[in-house]
C-alpha atoms as a PDB file:
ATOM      1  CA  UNK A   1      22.341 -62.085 -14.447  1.00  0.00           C
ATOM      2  CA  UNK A   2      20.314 -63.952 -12.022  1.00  0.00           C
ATOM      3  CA  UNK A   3      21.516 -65.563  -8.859  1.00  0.00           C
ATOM      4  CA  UNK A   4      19.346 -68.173  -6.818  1.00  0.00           C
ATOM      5  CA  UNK A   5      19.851 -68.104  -2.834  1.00  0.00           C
ATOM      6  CA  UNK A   6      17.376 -70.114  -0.702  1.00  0.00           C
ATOM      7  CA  UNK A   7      16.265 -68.150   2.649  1.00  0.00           C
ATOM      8  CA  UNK A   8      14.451 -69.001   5.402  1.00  0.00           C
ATOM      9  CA  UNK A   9      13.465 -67.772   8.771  1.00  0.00           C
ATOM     10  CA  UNK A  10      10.935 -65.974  10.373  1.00  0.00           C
ATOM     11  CA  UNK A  11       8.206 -63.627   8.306  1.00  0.00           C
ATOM     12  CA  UNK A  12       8.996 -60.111   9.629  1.00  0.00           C
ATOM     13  CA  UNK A  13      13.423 -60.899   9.239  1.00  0.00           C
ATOM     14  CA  UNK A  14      11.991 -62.108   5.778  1.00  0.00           C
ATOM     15  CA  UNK A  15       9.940 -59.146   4.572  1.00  0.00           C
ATOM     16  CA  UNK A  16      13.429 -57.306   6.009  1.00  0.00           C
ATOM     17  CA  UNK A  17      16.113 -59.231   3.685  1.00  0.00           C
ATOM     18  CA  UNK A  18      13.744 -58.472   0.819  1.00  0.00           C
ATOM     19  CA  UNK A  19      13.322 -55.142   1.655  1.00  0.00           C
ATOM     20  CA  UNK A  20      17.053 -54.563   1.924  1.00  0.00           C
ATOM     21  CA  UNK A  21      18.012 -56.207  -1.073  1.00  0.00           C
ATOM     22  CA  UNK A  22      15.330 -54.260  -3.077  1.00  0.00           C
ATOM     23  CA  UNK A  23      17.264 -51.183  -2.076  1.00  0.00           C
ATOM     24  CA  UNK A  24      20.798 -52.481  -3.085  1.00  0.00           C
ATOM     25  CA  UNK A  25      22.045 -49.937  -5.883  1.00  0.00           C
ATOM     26  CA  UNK A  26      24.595 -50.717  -8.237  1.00  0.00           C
ATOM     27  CA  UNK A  27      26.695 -49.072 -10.875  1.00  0.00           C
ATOM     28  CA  UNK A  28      26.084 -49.755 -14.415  1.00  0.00           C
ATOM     29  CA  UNK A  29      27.461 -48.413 -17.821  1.00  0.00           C
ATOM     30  CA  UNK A  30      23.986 -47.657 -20.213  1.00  0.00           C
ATOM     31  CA  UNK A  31      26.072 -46.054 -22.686  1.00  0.00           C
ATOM     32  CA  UNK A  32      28.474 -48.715 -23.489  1.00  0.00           C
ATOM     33  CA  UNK A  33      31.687 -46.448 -23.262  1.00  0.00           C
ATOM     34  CA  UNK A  34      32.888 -47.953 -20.114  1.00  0.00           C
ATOM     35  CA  UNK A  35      31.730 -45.493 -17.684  1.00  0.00           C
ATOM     36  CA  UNK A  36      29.700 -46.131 -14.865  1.00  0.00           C
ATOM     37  CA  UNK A  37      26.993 -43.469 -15.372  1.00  0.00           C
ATOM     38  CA  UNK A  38      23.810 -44.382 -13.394  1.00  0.00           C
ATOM     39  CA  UNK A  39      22.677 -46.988 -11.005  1.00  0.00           C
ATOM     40  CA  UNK A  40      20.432 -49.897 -11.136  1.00  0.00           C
ATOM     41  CA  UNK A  41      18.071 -51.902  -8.279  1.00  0.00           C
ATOM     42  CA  UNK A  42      18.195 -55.042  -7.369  1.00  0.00           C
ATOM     43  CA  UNK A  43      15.210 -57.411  -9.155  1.00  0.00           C
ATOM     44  CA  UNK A  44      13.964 -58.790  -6.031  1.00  0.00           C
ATOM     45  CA  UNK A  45      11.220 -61.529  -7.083  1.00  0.00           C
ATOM     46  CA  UNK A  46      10.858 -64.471  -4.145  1.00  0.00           C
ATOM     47  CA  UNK A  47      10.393 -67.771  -5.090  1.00  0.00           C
ATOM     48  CA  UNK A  48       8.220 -69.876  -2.007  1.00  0.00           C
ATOM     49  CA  UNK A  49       6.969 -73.113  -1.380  1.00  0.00           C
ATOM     50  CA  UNK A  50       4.036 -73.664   0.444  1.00  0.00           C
ATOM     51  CA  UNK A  51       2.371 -76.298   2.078  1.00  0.00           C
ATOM     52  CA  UNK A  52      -1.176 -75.697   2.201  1.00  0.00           C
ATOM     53  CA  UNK A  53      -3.209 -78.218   4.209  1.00  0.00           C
ATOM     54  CA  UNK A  54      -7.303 -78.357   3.272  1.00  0.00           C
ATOM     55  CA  UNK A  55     -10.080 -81.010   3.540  1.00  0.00           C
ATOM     56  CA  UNK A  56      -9.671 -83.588   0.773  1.00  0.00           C
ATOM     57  CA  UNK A  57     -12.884 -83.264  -0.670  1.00  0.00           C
ATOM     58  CA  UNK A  58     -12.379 -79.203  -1.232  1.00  0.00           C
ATOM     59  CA  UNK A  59      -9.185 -79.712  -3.524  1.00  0.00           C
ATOM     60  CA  UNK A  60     -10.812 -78.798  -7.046  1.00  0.00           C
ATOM     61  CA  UNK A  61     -12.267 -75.862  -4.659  1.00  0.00           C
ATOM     62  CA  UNK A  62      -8.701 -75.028  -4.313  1.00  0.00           C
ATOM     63  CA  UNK A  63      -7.056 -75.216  -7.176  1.00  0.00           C
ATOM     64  CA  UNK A  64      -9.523 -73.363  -8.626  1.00  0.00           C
ATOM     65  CA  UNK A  65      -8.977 -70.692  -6.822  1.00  0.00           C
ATOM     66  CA  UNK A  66      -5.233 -70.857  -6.122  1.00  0.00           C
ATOM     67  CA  UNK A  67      -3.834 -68.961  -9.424  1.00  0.00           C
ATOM     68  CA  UNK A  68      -3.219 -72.206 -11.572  1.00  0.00           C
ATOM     69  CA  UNK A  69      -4.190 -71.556 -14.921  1.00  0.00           C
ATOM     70  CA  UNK A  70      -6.938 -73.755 -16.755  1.00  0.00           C
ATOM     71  CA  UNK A  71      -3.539 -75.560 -19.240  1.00  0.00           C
ATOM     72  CA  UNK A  72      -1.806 -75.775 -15.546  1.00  0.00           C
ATOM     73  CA  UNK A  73       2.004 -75.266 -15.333  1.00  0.00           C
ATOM     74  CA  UNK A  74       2.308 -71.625 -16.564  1.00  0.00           C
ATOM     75  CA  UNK A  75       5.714 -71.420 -15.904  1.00  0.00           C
ATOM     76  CA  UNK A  76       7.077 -74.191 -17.060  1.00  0.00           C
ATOM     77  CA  UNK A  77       6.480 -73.116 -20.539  1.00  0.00           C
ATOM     78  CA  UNK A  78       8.548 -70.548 -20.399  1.00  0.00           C
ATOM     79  CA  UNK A  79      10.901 -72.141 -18.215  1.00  0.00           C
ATOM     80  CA  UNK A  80      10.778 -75.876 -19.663  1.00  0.00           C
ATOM     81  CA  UNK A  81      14.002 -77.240 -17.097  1.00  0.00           C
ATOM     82  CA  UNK A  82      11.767 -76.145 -14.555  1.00  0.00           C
ATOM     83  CA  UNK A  83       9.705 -79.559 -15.201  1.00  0.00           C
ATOM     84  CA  UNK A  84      12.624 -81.754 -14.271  1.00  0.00           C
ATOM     85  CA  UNK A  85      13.293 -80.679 -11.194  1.00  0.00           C
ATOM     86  CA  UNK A  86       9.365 -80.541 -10.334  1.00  0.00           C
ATOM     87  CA  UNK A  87       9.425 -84.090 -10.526  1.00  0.00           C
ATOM     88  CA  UNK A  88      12.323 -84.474  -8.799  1.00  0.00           C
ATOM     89  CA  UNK A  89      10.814 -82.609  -5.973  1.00  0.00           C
ATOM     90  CA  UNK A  90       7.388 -84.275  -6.403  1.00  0.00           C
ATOM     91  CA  UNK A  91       9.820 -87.428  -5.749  1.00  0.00           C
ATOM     92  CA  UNK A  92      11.440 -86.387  -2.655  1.00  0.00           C
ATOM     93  CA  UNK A  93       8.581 -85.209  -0.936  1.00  0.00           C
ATOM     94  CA  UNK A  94       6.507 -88.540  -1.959  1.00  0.00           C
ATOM     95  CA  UNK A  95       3.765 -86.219  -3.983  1.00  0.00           C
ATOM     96  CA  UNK A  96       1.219 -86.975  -6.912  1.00  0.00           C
ATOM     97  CA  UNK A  97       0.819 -84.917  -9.627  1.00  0.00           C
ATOM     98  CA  UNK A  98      -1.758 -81.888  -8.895  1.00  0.00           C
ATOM     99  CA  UNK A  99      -5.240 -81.927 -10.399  1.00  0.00           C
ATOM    100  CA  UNK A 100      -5.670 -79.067 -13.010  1.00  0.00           C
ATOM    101  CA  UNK A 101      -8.706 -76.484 -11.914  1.00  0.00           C
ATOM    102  CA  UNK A 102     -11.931 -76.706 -13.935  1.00  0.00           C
ATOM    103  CA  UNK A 103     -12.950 -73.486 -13.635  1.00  0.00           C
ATOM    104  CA  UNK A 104      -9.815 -70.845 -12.270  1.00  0.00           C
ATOM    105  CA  UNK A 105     -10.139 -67.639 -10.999  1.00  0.00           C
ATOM    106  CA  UNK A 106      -8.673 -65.239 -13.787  1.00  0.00           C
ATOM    107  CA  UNK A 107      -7.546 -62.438 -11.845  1.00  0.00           C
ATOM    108  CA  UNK A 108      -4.934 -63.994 -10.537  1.00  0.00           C
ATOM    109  CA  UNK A 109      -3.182 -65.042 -13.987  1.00  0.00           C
ATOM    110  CA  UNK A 110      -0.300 -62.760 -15.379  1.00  0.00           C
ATOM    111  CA  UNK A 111      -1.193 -61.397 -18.498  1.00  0.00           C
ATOM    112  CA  UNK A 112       0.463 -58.927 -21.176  1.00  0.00           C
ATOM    113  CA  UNK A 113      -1.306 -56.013 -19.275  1.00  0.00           C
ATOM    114  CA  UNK A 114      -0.737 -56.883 -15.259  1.00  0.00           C
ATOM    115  CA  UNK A 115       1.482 -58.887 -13.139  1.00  0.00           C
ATOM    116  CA  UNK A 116       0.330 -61.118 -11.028  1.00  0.00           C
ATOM    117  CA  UNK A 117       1.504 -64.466  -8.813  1.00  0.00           C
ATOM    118  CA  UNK A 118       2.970 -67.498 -11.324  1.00  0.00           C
ATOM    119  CA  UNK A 119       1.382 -70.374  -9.286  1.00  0.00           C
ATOM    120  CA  UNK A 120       3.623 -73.624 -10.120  1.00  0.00           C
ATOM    121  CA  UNK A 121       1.373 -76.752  -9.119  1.00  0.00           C
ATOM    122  CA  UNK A 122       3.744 -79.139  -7.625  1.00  0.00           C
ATOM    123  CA  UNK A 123       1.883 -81.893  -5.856  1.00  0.00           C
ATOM    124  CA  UNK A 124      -0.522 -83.133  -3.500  1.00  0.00           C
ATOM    125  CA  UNK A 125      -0.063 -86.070  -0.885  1.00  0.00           C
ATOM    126  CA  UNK A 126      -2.926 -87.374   1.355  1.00  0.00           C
ATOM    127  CA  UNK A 127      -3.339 -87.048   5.247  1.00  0.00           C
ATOM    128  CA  UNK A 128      -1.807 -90.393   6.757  1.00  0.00           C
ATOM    129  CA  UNK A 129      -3.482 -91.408   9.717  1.00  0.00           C
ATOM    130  CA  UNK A 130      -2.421 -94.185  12.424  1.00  0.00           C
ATOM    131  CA  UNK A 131      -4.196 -96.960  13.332  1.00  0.00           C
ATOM    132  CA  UNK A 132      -6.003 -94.878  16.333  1.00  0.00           C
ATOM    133  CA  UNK A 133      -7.550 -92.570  13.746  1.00  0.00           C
ATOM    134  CA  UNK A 134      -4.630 -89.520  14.676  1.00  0.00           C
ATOM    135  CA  UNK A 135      -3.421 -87.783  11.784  1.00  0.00           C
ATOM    136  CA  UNK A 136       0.374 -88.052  11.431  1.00  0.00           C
ATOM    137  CA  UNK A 137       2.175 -84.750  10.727  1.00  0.00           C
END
């Protein structure tokens, strides 16, 4: 069973609440015959947005190196309701569709033989700027 919790606060309380729930133990019948005969850990696997801000000019630069495969939304695939709710989020937060990378950096892509970080491109949105030339945060 999975169960989906946002969290939030700072770095070192997260890296904490991950750590603890990693070592949650629970009972669990292997055998089938209704006894509770060993114990199982808690799949801990986070699931973060980030915001990263860069020069407008280096964003190929970045997405080629960010862990977005060359076909782009590796996840989705697997997970296709996933795409819904990207766009819904893309929405909300007033973002484009990312650019795909022309040439990616492999080793970060999860193959058959190593895990690595699933990258979901969400979006990009430009710097606004008032009429004073100030960036607007």
């Amino acid at each position: 069973m999975e169960t989906y919790v946002a969290v939030t606060g700072p770095i070192d309380s997260l890296e904490w609440w991950e750590t603890d729930m990693r070592a949650i133990k629970f009972p669990r019948d292997s055998t089938g015959d209704g006894k509770k005969d060993c114990y199982v850990r808690c799949g801990v696997c986070p699931m973060r947005m980030y915001k990263i801000v860069h020069p407008e000019d280096q964003q190929e630069a970045l997405m080629n190196h960010i862990g977005v495969g060359k076909k782009g939304e590796y996840v989705t695939t697997s997970v296709p309701k996933l795409k819904k709710y990207l766009n819904l989020v893309r929405k909300l937060l007033g973002l484009k569709k990312c650019p795909l990378p022309t040439k990616p950096v492999l080793h970060m892509q999860p193959t058959e033989h190593h895990k690595a970080v699933a990258v979901v491109p969400i979006g990009t949105k430009k710097d606004n700027f008032n009429v004073d030339g100030v960036e607007q945060l």
